[in-house]
C-alpha atoms as a PDB file:
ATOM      1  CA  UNK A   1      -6.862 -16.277  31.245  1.00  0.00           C
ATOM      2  CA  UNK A   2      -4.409 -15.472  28.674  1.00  0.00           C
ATOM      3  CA  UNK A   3      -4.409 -12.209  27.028  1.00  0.00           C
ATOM      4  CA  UNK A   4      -3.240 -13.415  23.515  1.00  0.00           C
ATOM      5  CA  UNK A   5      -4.732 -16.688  22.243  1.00  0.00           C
ATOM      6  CA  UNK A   6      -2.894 -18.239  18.768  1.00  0.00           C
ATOM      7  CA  UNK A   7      -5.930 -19.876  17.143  1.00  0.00           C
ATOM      8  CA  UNK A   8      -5.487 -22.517  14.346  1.00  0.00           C
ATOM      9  CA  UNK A   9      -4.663 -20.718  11.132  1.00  0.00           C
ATOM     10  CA  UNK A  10      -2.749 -18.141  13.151  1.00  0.00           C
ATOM     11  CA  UNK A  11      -5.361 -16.055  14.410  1.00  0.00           C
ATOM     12  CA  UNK A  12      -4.514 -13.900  17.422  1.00  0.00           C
ATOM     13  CA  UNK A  13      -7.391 -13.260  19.702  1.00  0.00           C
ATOM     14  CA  UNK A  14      -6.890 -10.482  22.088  1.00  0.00           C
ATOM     15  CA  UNK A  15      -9.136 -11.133  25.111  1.00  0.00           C
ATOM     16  CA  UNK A  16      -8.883  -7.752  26.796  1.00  0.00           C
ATOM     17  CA  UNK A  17      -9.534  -5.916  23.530  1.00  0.00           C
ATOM     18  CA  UNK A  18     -12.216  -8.570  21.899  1.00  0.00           C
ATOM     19  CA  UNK A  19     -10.255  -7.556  19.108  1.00  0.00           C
ATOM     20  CA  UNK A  20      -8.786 -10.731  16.597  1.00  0.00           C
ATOM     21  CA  UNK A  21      -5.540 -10.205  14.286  1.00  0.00           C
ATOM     22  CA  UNK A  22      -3.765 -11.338  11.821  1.00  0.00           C
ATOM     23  CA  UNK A  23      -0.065 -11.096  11.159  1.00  0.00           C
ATOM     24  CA  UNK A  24       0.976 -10.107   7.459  1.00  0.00           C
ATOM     25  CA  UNK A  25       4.033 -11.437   5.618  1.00  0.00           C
ATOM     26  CA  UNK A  26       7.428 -10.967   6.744  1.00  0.00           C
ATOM     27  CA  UNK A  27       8.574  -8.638   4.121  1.00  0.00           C
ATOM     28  CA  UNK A  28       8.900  -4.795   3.827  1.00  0.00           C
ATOM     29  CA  UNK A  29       5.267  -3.424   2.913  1.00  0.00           C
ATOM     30  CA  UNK A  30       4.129  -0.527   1.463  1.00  0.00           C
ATOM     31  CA  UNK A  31       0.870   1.355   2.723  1.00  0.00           C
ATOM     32  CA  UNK A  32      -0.647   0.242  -0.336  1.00  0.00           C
ATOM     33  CA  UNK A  33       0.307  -3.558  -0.279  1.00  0.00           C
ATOM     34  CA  UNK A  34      -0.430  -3.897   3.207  1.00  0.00           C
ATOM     35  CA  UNK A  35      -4.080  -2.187   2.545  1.00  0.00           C
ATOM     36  CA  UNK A  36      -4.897  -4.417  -0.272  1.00  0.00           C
ATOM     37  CA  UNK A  37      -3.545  -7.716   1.803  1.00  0.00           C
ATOM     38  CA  UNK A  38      -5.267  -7.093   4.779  1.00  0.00           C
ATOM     39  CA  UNK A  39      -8.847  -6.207   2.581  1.00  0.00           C
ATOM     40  CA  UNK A  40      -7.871  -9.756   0.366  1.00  0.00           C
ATOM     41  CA  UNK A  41      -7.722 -11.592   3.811  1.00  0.00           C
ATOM     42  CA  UNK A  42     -10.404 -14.662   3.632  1.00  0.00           C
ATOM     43  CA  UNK A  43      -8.904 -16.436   6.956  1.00  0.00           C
ATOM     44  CA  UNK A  44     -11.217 -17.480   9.502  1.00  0.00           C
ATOM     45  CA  UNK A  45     -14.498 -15.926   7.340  1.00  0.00           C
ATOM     46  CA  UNK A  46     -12.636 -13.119   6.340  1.00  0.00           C
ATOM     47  CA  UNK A  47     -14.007  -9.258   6.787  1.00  0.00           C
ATOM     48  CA  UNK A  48     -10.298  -7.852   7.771  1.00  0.00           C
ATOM     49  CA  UNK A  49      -9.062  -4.420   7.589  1.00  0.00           C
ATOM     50  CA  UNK A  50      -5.770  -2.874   8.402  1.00  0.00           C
ATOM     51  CA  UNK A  51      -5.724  -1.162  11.907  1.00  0.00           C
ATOM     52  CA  UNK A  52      -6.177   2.115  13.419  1.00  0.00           C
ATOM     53  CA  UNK A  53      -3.105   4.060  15.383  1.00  0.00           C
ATOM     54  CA  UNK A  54      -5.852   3.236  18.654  1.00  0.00           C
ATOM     55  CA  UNK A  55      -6.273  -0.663  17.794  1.00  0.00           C
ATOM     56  CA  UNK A  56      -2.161  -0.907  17.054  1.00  0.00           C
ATOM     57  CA  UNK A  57      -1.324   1.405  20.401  1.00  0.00           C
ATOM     58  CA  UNK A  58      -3.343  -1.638  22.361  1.00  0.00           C
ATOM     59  CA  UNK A  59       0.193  -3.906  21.571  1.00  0.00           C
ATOM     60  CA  UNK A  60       2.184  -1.827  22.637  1.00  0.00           C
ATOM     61  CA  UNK A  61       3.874  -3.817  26.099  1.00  0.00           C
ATOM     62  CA  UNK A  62       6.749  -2.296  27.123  1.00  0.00           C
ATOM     63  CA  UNK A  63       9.700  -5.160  27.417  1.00  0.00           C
ATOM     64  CA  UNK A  64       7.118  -7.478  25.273  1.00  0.00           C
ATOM     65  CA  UNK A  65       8.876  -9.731  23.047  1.00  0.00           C
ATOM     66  CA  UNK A  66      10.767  -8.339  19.616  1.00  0.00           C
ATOM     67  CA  UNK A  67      10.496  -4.796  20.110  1.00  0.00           C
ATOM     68  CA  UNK A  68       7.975  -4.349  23.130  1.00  0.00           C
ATOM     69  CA  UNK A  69       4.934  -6.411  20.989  1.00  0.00           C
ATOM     70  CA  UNK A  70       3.486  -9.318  22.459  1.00  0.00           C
ATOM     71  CA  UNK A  71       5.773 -12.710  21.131  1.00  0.00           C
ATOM     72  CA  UNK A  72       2.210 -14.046  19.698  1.00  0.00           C
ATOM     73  CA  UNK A  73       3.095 -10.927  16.873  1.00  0.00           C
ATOM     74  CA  UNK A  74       6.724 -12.350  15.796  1.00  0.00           C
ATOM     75  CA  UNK A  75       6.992 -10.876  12.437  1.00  0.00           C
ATOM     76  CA  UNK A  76       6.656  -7.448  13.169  1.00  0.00           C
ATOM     77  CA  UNK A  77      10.100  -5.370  12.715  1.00  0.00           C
ATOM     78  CA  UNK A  78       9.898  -1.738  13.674  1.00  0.00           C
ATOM     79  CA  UNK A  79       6.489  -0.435  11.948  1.00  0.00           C
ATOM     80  CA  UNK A  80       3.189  -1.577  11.321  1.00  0.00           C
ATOM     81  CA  UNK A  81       0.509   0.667   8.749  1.00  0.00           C
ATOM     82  CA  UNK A  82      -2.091   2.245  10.210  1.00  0.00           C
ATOM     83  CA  UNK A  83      -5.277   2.201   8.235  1.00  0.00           C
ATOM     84  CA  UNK A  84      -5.416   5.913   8.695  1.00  0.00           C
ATOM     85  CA  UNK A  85      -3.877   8.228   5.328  1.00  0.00           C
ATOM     86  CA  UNK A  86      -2.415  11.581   6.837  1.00  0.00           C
ATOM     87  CA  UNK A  87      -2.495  13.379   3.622  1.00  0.00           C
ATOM     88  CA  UNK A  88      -2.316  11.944  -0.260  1.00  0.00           C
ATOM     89  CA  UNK A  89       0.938  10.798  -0.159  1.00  0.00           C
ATOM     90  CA  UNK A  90       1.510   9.666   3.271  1.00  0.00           C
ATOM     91  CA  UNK A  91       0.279   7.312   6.395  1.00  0.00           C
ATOM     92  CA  UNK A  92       0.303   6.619   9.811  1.00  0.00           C
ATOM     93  CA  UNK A  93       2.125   3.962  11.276  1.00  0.00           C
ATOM     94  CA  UNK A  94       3.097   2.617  14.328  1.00  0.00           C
ATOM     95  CA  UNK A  95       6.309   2.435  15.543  1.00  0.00           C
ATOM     96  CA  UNK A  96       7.053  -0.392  18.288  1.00  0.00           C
ATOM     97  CA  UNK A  97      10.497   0.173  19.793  1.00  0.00           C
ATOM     98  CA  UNK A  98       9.419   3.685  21.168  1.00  0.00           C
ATOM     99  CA  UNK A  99       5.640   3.694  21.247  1.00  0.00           C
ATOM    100  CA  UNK A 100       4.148   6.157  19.549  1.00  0.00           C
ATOM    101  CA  UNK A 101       2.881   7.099  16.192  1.00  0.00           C
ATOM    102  CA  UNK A 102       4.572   8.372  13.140  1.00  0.00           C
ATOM    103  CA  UNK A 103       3.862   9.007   9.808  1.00  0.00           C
ATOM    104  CA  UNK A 104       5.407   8.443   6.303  1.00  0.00           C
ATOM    105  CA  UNK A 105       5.483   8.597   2.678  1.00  0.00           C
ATOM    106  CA  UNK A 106       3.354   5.377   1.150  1.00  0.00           C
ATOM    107  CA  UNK A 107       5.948   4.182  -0.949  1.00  0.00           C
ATOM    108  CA  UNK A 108       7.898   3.438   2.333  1.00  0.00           C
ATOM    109  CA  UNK A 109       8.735  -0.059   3.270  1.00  0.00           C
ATOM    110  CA  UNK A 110      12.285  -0.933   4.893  1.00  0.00           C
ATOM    111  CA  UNK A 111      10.854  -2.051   8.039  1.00  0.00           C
ATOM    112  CA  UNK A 112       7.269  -1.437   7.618  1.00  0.00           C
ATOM    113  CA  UNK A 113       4.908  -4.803   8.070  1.00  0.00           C
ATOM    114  CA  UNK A 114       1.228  -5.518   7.658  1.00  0.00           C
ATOM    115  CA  UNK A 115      -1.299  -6.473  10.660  1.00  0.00           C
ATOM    116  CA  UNK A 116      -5.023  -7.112   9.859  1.00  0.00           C
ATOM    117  CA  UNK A 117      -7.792  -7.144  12.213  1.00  0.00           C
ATOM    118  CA  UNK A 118     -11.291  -6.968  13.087  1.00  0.00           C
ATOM    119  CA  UNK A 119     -13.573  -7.149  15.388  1.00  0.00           C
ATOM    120  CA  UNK A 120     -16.386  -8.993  16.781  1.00  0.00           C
ATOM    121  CA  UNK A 121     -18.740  -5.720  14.939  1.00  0.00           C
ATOM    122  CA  UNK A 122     -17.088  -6.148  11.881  1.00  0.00           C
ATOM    123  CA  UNK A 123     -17.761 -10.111  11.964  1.00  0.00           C
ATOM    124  CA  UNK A 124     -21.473  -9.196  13.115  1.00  0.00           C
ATOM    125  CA  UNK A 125     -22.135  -6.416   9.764  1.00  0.00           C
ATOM    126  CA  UNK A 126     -20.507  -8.532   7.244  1.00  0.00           C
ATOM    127  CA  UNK A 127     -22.781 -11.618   8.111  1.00  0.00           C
ATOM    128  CA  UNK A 128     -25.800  -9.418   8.214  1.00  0.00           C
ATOM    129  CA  UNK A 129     -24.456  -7.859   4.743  1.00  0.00           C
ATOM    130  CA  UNK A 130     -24.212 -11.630   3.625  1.00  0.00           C
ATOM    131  CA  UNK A 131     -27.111 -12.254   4.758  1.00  0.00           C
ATOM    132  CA  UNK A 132     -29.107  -9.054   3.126  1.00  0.00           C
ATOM    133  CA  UNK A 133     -27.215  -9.972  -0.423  1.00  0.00           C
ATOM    134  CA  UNK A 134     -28.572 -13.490  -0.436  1.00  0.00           C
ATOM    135  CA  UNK A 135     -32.164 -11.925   0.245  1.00  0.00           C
ATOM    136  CA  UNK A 136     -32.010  -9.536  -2.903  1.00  0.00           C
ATOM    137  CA  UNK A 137     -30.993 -12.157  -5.044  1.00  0.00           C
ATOM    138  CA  UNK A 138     -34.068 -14.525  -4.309  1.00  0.00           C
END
C-alpha cells in the first residue's frame, strides 16, 4: 500500500501516520495567515489545525520530491508553520531542505507555506462536539 493517498478535493492521507493533510496556498504565509487558513478549512468536514514540529518532522524523506517532502506536498518551498508559538513574537517552523526545526519572527513569510491537518481524533471530538451542540439546542 501506498504511503500517501491524494483523495478527491486534494486531501493527503498518510497511511503510516493515520494522519490526513491539506496543502495551503502557494504564496508566502505568515504564522498568522497560515493559523487562521488552516482553522477556516471546511474541506472534507472540516476540523483542521495547523501542525505540530512532530506531525511536520513525519514528511520529512530525505531525496523526497521538492526539497526532501513527499511529491503528493508540491507547494511547499522551504518552510512550513508549526502550530507551536516559541515566544509572543515568534514560531516554529519546519524547514525541509535540512530537516530540522527552526524558529522565526511571525511576520515572516518569504518562503514560509501553510499545511493543515488532522487526525482521525480530531474528526472523532468534533462530531461528538456536533453532536452534543445539536442536543442542547433541542
Amino acid at each position: 500500500m501506498e504511503r500517501f493517498i491524494r483523495q478527491q478535493g486534494g486531501v493527503i492521507v498518510d497511511n503510516q501516520t493515520g494522519l490526513e493533510w491539506f496543502v495551503g496556498p502557494d504564496r508566502n504565509t505568515t504564522w498568522s495567515e497560515a493559523r487562521s487558513w488552516a482553522l477556516k478549512q471546511r474541506v472534507d468536514g472540516g476540523n483542521w489545525r495547523l501542525p505540530t514540529i512532530k506531525e511536520l518532522e513525519t514528511l520529512y524523506i530525505k531525496g523526497s520530491g521538492k526539497g526532501n517532502l513527499p511529491e503528493e506536498f508540491t507547494k511547499a518551498e522551504w518552510y512550513v508553520w508549526s502550530s507551536e508559538p516559541n515566544d509572543l513574537h515568534t514560531a516554529w517552523a519546519y524547514f525541509f531542505p535540512l530537516g530540522g526545526e527552526e524558529w522565526s519572527t511571525r511576520a515572516a513569510s518569504h518562503n514560509f507555506r501553510a499545511f493543515a491537518v488532522r487526525s482521525k481524533q480530531d474528526v472523532a471530538e468534533a462530531k461528538k462536539s456536533s453532536k452534543e451542540k445539536k442536543k442542547a439546542k433541542k
